[in-house]
Protein backbone atom coordinates (compact mmCIF):
# COMPACT_ATOMS: atom_id res chain seq x y z
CA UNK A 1 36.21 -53.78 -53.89
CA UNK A 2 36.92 -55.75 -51.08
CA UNK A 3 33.87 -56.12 -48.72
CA UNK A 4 33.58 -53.14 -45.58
CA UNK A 5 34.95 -50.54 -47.67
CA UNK A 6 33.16 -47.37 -46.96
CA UNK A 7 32.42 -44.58 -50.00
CA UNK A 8 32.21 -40.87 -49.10
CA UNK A 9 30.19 -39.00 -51.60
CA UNK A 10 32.31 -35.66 -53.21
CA UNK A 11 30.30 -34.13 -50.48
CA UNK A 12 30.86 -35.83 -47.51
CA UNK A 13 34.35 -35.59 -45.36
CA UNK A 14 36.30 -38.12 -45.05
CA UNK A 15 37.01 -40.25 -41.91
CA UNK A 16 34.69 -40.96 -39.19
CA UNK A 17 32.44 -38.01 -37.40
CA UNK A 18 34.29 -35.87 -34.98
CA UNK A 19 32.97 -36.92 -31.29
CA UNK A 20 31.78 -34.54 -28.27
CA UNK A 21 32.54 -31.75 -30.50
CA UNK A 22 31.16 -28.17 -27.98
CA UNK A 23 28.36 -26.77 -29.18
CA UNK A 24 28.14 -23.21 -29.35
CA UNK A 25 25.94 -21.39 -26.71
CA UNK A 26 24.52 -17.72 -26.92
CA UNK A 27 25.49 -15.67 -24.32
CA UNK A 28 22.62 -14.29 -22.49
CA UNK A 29 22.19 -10.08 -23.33
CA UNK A 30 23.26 -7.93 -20.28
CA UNK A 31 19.91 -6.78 -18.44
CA UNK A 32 21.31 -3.78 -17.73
CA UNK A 33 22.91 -2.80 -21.57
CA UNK A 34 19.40 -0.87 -22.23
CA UNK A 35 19.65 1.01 -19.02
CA UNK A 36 20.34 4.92 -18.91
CA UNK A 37 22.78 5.84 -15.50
CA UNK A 38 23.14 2.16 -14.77
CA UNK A 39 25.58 2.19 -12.04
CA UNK A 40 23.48 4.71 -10.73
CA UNK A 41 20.77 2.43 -10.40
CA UNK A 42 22.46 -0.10 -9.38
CA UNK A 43 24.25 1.13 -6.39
CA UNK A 44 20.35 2.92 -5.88
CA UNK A 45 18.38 -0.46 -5.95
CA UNK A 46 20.97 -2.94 -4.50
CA UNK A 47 20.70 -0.09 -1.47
CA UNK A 48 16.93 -0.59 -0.94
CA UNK A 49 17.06 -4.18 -1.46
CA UNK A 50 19.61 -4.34 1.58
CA UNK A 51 17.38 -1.72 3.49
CA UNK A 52 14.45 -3.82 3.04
CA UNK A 53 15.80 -6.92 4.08
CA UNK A 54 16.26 -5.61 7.70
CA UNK A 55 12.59 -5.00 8.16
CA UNK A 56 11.29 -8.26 7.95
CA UNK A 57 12.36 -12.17 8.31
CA UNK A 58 11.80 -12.93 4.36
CA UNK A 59 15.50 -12.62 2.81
CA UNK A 60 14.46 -11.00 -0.92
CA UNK A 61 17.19 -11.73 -3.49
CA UNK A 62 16.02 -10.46 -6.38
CA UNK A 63 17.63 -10.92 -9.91
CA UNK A 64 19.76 -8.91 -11.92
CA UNK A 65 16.78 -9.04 -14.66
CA UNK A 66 14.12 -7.63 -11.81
CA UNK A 67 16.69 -4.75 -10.49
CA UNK A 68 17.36 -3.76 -14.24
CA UNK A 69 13.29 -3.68 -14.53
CA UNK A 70 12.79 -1.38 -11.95
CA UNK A 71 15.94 1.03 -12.91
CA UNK A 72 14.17 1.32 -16.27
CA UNK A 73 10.59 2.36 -14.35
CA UNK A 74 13.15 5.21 -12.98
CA UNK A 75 12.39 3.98 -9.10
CA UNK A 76 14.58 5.04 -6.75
CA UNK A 77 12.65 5.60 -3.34
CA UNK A 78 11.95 2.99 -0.85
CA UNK A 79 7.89 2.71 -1.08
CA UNK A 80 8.18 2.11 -5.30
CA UNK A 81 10.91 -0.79 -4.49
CA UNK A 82 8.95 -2.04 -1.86
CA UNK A 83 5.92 -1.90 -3.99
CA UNK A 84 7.95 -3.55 -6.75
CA UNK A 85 9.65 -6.40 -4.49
CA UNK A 86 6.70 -7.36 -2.36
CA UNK A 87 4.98 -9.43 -5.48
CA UNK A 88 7.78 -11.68 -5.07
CA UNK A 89 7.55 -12.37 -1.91
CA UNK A 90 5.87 -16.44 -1.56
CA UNK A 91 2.29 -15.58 -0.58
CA UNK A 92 2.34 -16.80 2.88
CA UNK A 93 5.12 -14.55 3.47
CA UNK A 94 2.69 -11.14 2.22
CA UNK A 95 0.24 -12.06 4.17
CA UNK A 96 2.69 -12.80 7.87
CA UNK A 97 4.74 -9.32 6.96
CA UNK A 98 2.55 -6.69 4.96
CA UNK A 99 4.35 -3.83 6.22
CA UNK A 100 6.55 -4.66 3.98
CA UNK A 101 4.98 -3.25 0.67
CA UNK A 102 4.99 0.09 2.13
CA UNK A 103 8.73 -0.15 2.95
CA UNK A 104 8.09 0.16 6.56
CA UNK A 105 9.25 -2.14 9.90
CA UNK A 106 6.70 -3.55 11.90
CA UNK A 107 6.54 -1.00 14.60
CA UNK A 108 6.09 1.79 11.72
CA UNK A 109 3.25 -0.24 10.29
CA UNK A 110 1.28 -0.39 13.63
CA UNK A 111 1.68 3.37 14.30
CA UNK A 112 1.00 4.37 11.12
CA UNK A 113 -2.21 2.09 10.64
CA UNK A 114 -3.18 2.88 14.45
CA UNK A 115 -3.50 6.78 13.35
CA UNK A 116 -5.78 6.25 10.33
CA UNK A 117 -7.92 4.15 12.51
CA UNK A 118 -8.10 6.42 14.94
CA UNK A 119 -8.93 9.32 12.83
CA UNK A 120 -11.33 7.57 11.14
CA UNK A 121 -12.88 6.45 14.50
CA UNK A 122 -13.17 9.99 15.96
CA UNK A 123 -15.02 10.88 11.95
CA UNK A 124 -17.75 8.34 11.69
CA UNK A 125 -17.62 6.50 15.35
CA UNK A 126 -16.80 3.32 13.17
CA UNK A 127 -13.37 1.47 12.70
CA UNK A 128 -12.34 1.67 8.96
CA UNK A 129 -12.56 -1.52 6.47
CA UNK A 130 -9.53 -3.37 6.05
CA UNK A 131 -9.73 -2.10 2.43
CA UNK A 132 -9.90 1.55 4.07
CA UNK A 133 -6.41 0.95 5.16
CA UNK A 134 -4.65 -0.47 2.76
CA UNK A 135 -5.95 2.18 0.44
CA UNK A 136 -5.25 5.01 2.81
CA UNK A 137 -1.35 3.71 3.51
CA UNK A 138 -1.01 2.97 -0.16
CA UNK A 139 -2.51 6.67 -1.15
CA UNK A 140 0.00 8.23 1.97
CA UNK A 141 2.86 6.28 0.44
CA UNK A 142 2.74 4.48 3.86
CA UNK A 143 3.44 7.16 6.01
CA UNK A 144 1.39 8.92 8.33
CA UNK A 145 -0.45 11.61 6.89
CA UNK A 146 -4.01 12.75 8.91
CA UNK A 147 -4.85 15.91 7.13
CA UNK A 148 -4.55 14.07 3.44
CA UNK A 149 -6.39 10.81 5.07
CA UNK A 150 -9.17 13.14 6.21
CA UNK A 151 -9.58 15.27 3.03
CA UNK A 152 -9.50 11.80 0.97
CA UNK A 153 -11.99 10.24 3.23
CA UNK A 154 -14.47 13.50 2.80
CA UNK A 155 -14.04 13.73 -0.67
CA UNK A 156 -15.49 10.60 -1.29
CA UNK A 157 -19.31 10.80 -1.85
CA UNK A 158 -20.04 7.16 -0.61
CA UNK A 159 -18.19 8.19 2.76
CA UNK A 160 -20.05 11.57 2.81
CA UNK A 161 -23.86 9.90 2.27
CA UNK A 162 -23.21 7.37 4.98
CA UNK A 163 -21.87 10.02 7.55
CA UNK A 164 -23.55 13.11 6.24
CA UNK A 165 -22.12 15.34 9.30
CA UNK A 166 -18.55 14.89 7.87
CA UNK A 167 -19.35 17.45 4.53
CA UNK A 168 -19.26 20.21 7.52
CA UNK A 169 -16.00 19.07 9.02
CA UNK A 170 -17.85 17.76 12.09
CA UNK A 171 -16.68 14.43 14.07
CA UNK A 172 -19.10 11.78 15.28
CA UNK A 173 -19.14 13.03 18.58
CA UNK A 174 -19.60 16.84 17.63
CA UNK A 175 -22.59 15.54 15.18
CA UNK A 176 -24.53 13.71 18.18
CA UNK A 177 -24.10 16.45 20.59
CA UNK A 178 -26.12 18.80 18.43
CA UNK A 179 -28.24 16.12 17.47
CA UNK A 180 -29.45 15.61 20.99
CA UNK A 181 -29.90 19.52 21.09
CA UNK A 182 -32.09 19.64 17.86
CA UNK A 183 -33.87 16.50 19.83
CA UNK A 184 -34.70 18.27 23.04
CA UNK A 185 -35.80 21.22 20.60
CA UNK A 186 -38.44 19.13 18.77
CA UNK A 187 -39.23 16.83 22.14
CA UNK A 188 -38.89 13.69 20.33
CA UNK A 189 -35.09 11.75 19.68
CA UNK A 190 -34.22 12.33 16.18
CA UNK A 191 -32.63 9.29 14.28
CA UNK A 192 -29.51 9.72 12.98
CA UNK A 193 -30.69 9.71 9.51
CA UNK A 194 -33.51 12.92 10.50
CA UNK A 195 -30.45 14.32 12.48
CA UNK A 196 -28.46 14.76 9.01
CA UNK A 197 -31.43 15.79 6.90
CA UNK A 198 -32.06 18.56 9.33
CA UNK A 199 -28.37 19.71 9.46
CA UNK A 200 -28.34 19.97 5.93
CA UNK A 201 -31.80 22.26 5.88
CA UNK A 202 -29.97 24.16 8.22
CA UNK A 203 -26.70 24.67 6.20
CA UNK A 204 -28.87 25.24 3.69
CA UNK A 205 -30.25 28.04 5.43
CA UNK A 206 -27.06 29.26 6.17
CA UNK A 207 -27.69 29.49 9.86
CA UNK A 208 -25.49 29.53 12.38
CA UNK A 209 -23.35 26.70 12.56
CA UNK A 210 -23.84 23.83 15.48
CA UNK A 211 -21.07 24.11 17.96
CA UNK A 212 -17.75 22.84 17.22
CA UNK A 213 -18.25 22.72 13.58
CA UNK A 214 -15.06 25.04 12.40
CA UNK A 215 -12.77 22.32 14.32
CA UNK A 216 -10.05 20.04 13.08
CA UNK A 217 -10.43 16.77 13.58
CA UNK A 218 -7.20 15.35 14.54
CA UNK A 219 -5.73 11.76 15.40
CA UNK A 220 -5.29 11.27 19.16
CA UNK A 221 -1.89 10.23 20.32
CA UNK A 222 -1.03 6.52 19.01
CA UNK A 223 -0.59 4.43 21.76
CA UNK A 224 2.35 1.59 21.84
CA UNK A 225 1.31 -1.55 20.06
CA UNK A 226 2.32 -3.39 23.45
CA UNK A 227 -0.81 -1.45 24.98
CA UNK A 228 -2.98 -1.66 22.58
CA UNK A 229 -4.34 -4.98 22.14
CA UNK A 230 -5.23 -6.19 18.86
CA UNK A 231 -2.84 -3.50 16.77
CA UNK A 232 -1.06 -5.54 14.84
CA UNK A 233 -3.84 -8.26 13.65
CA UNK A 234 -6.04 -5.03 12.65
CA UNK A 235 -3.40 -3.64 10.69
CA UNK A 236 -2.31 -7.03 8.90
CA UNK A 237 -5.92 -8.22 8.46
CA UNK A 238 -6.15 -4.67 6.52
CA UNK A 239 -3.86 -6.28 3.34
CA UNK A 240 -4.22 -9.80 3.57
């Protein structure tokens, strides 16, 4: 056998190996073959993504896999996507444009957040925690909502043993002018914490109530982030 002949086993082809021969790929499953109505939820979400990148600088482009996502989760309003979106967002991006989580502009943010603290303000005589806020936009779906603000804040029994008065539907300012009346009674200035201990022997008398008691607290007119100074770092600082 002359020398450099080459022997192929019965199982082995003949001839040299084939070269650059394509290797077979799979092809990636549609993200949207599992999804009930998907056209409907695609026209829905690509809607909201478009809507949401005209309230802020960041540019969201979110994938085909996150859209199909949040079709399954069945969102189709503008506070879920936002919700949903946001955690994409790089983080120094969240914390320069929180309003938009809550699916609002920037001028909707400061109004909004403006009227919880000034509710808040005219209940206790105390700005809110940043915490407060967020919790109160994410509870109103971000939009402006007093009366459910107020009956959330009441409800809550930490809120209602620091600022006793508000269990009776009085504001700060209501609570301290009958406080300085009950003072003047017993000739000595009752602190705030005797103030509320008396006003609940009283209720508990069921005695006439102190005046002003039966009225609705209510926010004041927001004023114009331009003329209020500080607006908008109060309501960012509120989410960051």
């Amino acid at each position: 056998m002359p020398i450099g002949t080459v022997i192929y086993l019965p199982n082995e082809a003949a001839g040299p190996p084939a070269q650059g021969a394509p290797v077979a790929t799979a092809t990636p499953p549609d993200p949207w073959g599992t999804v009930a109505n998907a056209d409907f939820f695609k026209n829905e979400l690509t809607g909201l993504e478009n809507q949401l990148n005209q309230l802020g600088a960041y540019h969201f482009n979110l994938t085909q896999d996150q859209l199909a996502a949040m079709a399954r989760q069945g969102i189709t309003s503008m506070f879920e996507f936002a919700q949903q979106a946001f955690q994409f967002l790089p983080a120094q991006d969240q914390a320069n444009q929180p309003w938009l989580q809550f699916g609002l502009s920037h001028a909707q943010f400061d109004t909004t957040t403006l009227g919880y603290i000034d509710l808040i303000q005219q209940m206790t005589g105390q700005k809110p925690t940043p915490d407060q806020i967020k919790q109160a936009l994410l509870s109103s779906k971000g939009q402006s909502n007093p009366q459910h603000w107020k009956e959330q804040f009441i409800s809550d029994a930490g809120n209602q043993k620091a600022y006793g008065w508000i269990k009776y539907g009085l504001s700060y300012e209501e609570f301290h002018t009958w406080a300085a009346q009950q003072s003047s009674k017993f000739g000595k200035e009752l602190s705030q914490e005797e103030a509320v201990t008396w006003l609940d022997e009283e209720r508990k008398k069921q005695v006439e109530p102190p005046p002003g008691g039966s009225k609705e607290i209510q926010a004041q007119p927001v004023v114009a982030p331009s003329q209020k100074s500080g607006s908008s770092q109060i309501g960012q600082s509120a989410i960051r």
